[in-house]
PDB file of N, CA and C in Angstrom:
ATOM      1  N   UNK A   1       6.903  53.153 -75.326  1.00  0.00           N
ATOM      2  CA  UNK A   1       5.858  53.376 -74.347  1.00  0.00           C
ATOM      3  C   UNK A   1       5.651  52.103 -73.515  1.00  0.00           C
ATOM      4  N   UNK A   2       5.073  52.406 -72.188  1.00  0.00           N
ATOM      5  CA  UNK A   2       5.139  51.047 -71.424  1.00  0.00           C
ATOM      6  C   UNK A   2       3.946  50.372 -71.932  1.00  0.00           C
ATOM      7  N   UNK A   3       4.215  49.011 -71.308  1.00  0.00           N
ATOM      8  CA  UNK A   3       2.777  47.895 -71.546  1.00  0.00           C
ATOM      9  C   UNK A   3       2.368  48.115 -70.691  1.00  0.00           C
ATOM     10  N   UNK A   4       0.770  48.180 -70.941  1.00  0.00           N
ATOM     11  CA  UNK A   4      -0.304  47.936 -69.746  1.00  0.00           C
ATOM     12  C   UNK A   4      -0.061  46.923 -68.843  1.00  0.00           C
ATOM     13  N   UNK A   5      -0.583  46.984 -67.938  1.00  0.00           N
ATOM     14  CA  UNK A   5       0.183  45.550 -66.566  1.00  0.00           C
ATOM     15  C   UNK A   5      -1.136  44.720 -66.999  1.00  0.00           C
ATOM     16  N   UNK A   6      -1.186  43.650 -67.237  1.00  0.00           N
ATOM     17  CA  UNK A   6      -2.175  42.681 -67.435  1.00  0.00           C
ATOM     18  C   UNK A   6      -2.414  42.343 -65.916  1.00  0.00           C
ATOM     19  N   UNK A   7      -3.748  42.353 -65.075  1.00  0.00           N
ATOM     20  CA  UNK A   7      -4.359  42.040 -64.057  1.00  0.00           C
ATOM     21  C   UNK A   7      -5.842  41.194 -63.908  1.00  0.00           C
ATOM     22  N   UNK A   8      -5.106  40.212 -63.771  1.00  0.00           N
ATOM     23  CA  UNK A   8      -7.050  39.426 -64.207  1.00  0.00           C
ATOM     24  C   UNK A   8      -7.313  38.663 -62.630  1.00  0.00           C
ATOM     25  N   UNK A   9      -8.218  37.998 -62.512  1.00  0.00           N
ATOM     26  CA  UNK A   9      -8.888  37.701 -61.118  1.00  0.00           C
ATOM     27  C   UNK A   9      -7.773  36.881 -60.389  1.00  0.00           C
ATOM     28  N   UNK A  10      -6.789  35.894 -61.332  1.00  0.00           N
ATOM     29  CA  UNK A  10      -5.942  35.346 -60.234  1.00  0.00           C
ATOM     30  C   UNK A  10      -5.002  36.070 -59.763  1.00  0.00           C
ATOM     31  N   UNK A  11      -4.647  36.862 -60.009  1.00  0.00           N
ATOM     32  CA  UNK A  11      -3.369  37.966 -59.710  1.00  0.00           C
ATOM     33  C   UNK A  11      -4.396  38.916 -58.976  1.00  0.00           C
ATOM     34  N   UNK A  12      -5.927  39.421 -58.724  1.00  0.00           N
ATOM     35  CA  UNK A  12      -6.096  40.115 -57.944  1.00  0.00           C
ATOM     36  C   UNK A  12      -6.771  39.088 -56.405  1.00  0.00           C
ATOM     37  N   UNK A  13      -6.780  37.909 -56.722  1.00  0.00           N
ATOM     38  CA  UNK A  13      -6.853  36.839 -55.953  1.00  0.00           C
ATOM     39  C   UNK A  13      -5.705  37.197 -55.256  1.00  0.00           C
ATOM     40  N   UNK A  14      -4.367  36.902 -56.056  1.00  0.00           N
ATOM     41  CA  UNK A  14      -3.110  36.811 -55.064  1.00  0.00           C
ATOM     42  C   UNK A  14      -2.874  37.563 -54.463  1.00  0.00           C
ATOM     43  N   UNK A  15      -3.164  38.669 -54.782  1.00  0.00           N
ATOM     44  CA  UNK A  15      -3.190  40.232 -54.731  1.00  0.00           C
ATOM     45  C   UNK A  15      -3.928  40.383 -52.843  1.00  0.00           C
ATOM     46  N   UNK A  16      -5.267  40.240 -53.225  1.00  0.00           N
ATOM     47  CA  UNK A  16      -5.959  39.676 -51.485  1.00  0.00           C
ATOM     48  C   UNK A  16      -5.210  39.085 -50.537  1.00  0.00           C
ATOM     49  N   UNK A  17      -4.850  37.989 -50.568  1.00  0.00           N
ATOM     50  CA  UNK A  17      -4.117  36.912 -50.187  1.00  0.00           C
ATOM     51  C   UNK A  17      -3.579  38.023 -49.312  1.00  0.00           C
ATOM     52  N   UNK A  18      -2.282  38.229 -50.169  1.00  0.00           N
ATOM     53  CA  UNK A  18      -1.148  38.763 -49.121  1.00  0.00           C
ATOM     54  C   UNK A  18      -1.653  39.972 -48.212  1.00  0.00           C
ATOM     55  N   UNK A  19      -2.351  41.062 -48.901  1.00  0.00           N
ATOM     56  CA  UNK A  19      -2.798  41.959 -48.028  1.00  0.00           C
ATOM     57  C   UNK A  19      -3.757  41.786 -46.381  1.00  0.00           C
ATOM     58  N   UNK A  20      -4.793  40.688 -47.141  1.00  0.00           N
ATOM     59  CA  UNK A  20      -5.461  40.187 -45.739  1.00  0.00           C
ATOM     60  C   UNK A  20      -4.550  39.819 -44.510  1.00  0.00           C
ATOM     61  N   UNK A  21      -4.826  40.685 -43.531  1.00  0.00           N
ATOM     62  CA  UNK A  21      -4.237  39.945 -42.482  1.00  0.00           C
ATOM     63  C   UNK A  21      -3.260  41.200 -42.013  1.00  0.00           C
ATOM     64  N   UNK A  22      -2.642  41.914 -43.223  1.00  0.00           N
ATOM     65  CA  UNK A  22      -1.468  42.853 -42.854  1.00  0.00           C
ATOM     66  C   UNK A  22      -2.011  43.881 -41.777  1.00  0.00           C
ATOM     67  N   UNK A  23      -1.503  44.087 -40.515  1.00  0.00           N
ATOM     68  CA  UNK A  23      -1.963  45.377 -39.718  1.00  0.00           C
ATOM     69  C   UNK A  23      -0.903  46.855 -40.551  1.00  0.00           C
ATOM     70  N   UNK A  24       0.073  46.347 -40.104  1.00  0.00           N
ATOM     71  CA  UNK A  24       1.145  47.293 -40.719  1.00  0.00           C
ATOM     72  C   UNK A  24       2.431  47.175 -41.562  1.00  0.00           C
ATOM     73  N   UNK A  25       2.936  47.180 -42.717  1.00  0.00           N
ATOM     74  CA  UNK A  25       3.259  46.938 -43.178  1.00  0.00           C
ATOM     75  C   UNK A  25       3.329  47.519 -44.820  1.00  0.00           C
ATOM     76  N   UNK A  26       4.127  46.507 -45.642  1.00  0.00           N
ATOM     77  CA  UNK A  26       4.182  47.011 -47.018  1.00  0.00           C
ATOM     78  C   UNK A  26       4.057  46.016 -48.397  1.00  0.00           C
ATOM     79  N   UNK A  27       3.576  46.072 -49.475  1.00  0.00           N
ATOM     80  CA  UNK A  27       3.051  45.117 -50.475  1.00  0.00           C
ATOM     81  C   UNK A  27       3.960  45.769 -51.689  1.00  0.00           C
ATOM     82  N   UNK A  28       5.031  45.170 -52.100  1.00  0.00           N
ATOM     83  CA  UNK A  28       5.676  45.030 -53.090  1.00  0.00           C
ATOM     84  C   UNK A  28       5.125  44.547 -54.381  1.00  0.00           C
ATOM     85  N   UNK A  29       4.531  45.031 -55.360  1.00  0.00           N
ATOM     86  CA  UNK A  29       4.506  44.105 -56.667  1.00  0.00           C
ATOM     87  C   UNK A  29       5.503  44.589 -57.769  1.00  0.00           C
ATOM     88  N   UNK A  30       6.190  43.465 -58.246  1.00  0.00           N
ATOM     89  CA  UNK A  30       6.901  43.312 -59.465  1.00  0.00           C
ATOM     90  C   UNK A  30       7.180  43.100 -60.704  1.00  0.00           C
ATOM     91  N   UNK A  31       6.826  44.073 -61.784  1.00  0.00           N
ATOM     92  CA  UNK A  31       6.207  43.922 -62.960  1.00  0.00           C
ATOM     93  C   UNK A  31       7.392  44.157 -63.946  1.00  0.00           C
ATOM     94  N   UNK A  32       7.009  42.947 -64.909  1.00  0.00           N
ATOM     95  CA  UNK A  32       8.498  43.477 -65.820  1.00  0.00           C
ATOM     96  C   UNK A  32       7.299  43.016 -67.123  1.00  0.00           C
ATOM     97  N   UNK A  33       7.266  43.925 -67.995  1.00  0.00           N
ATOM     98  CA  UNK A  33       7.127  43.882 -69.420  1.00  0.00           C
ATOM     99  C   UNK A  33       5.576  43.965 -69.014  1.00  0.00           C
ATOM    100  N   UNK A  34       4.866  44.609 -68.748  1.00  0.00           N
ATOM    101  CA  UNK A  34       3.656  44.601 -68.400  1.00  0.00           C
ATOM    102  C   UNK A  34       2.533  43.444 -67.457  1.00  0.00           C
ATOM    103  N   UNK A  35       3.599  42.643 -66.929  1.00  0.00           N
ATOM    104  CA  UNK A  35       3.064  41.493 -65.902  1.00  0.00           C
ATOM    105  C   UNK A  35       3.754  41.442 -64.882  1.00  0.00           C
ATOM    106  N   UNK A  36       2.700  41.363 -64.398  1.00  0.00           N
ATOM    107  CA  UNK A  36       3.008  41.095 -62.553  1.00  0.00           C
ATOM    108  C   UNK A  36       3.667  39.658 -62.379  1.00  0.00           C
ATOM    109  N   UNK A  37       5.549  39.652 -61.582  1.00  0.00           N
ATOM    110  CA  UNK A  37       6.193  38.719 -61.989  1.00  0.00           C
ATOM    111  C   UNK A  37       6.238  38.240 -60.306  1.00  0.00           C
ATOM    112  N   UNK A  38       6.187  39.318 -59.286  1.00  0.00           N
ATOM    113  CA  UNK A  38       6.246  38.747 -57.990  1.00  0.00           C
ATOM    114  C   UNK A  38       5.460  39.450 -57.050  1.00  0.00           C
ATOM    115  N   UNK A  39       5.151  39.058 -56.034  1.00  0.00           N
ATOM    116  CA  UNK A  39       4.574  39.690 -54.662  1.00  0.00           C
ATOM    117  C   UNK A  39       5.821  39.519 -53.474  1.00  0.00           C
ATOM    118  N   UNK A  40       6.020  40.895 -53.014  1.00  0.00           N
ATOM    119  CA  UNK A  40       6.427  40.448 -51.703  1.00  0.00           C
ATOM    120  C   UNK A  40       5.723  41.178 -50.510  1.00  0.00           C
ATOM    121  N   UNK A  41       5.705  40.775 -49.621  1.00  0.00           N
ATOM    122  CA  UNK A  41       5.245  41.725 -48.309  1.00  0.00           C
ATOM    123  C   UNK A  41       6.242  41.642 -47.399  1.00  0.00           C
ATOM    124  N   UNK A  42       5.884  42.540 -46.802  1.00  0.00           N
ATOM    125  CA  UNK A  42       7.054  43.085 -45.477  1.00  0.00           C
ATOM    126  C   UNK A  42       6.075  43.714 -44.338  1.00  0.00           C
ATOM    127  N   UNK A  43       5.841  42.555 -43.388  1.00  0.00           N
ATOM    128  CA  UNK A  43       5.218  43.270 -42.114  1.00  0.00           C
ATOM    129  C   UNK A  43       5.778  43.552 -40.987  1.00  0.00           C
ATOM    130  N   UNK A  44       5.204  44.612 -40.302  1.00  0.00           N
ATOM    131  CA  UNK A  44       5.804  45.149 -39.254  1.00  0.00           C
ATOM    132  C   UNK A  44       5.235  44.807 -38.030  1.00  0.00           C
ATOM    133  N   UNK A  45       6.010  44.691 -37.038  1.00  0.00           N
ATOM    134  CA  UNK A  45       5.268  44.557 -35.865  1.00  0.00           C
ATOM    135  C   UNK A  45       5.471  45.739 -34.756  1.00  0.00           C
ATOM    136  N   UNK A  46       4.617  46.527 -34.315  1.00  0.00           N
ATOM    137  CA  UNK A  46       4.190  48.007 -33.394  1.00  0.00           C
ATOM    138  C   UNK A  46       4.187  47.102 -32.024  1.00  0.00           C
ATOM    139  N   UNK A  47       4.810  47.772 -30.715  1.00  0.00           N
ATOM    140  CA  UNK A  47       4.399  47.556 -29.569  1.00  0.00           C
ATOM    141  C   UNK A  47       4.043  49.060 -29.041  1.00  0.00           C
ATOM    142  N   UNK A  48       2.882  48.723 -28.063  1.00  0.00           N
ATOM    143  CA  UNK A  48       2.510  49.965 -26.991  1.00  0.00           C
ATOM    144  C   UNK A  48       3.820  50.167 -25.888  1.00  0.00           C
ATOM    145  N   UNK A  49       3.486  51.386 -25.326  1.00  0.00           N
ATOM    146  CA  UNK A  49       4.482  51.691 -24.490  1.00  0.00           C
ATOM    147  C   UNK A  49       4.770  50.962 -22.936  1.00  0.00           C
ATOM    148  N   UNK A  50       3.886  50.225 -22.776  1.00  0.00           N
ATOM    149  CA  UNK A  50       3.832  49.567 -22.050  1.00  0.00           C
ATOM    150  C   UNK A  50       4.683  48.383 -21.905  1.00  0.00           C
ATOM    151  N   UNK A  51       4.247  47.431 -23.116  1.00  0.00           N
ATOM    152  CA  UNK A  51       5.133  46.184 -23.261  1.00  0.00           C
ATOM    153  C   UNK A  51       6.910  46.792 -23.767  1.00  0.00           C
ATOM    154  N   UNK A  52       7.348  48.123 -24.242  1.00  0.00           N
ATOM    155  CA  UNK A  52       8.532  48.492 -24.069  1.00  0.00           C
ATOM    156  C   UNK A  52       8.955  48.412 -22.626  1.00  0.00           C
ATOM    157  N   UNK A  53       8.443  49.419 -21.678  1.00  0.00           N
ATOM    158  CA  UNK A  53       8.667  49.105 -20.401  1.00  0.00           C
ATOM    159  C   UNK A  53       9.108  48.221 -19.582  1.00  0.00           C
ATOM    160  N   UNK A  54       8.209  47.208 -20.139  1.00  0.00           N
ATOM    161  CA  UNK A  54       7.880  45.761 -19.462  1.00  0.00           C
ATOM    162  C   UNK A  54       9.387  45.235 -19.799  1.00  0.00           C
ATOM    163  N   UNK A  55       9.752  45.467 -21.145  1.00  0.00           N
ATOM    164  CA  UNK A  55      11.124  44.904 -21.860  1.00  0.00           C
ATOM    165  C   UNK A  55      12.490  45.434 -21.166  1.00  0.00           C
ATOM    166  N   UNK A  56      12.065  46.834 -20.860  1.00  0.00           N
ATOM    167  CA  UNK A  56      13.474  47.355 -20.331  1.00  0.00           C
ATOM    168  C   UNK A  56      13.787  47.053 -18.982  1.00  0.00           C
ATOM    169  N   UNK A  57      12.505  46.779 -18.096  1.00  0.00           N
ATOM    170  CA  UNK A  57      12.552  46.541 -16.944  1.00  0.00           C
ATOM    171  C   UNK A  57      12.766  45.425 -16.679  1.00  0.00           C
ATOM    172  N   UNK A  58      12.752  44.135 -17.968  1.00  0.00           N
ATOM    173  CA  UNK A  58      13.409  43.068 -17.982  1.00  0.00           C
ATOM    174  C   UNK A  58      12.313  42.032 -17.300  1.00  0.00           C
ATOM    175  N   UNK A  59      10.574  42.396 -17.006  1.00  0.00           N
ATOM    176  CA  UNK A  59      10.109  41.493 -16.658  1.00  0.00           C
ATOM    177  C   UNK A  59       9.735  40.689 -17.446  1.00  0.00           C
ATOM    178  N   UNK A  60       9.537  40.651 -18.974  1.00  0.00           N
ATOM    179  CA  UNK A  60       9.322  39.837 -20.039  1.00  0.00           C
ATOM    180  C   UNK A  60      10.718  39.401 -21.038  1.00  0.00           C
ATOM    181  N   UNK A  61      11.247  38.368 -21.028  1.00  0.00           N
ATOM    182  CA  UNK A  61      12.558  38.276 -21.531  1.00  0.00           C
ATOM    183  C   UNK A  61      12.115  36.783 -21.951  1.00  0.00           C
ATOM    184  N   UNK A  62      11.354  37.011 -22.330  1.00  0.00           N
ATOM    185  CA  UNK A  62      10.714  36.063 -23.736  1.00  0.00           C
ATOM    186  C   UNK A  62      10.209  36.252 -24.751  1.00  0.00           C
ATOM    187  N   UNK A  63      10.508  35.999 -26.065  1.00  0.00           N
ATOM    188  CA  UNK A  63       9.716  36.643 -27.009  1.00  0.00           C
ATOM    189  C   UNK A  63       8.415  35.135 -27.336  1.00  0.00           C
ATOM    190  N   UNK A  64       7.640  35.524 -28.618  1.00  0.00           N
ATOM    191  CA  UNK A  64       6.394  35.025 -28.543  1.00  0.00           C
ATOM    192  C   UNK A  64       6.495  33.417 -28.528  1.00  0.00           C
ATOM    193  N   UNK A  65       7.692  32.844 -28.905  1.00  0.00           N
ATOM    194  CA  UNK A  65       7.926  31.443 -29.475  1.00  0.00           C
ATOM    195  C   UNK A  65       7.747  30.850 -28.055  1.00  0.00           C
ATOM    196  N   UNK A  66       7.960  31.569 -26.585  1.00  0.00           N
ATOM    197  CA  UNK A  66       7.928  30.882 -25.369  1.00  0.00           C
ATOM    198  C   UNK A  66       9.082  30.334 -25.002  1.00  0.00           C
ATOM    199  N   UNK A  67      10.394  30.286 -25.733  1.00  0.00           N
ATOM    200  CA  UNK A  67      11.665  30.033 -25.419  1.00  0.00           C
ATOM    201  C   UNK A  67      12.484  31.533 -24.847  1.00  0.00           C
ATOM    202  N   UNK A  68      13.066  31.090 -23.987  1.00  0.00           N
ATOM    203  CA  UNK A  68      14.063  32.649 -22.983  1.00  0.00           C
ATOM    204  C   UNK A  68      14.413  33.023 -24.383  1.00  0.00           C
ATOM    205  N   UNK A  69      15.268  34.322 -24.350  1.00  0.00           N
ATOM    206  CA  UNK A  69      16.368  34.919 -25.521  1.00  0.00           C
ATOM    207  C   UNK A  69      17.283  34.675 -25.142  1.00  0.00           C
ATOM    208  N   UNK A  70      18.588  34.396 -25.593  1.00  0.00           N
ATOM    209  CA  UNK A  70      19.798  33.967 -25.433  1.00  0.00           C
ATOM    210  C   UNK A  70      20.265  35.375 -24.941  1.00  0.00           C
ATOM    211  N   UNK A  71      21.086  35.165 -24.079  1.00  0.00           N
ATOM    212  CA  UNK A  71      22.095  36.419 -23.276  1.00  0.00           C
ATOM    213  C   UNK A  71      22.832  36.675 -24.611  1.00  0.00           C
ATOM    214  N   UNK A  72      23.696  38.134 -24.159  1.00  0.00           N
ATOM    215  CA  UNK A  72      24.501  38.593 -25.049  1.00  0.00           C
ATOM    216  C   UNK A  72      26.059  37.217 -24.573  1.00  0.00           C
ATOM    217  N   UNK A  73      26.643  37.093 -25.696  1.00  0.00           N
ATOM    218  CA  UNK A  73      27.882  36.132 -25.679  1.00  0.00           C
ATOM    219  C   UNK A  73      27.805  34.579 -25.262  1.00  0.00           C
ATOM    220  N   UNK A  74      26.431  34.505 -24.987  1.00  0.00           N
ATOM    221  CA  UNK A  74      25.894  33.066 -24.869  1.00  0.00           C
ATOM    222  C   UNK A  74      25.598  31.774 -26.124  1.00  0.00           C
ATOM    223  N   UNK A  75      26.279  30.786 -26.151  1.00  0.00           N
ATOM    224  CA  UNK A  75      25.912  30.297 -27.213  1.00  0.00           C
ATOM    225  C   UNK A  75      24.548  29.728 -27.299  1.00  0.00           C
ATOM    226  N   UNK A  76      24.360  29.555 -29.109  1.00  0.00           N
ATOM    227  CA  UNK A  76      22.913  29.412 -29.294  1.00  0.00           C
ATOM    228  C   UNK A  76      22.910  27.471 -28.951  1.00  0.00           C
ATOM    229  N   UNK A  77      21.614  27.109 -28.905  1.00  0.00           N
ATOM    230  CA  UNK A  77      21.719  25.331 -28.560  1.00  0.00           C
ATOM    231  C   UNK A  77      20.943  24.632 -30.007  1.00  0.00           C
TER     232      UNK A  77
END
């Protein structure tokens, strides 16, 4: 039969942590022998239809870092 997952305030501490903040996304926990051994998260980022537009029409060809995107076959610096 399995072990109960042992969960006490620092693991639901850590537990907060990662979730705060997530808009969309996913919270991995990893339990082997009845303890929580890892956290991972995986967030997503959603755009409106607008800023697609904006992308195809090629007036924004920067992403958030403020550096251009490298062309296709262009080397990186």
């Amino acid at each position: 039969m399995a072990k109960p997952v042992e969960v006490d305030a620092v693991w639901m501490q850590r537990i907060a942590e990662v979730v705060n903040g997530l808009e969309y996304g996913s919270v991995l926990i990893t339990v082997h022998d009845g303890r929580i051994v890892q956290i991972d998260r995986t967030e997503r980022r959603r755009f409106d239809a607008a800023s697609a537009a904006r992308e195809k029409s090629g007036a924004s060809a920067q992403p958030a870092s403020g550096k251009p995107l490298a062309k296709t076959g262009e080397a990186k610096r």
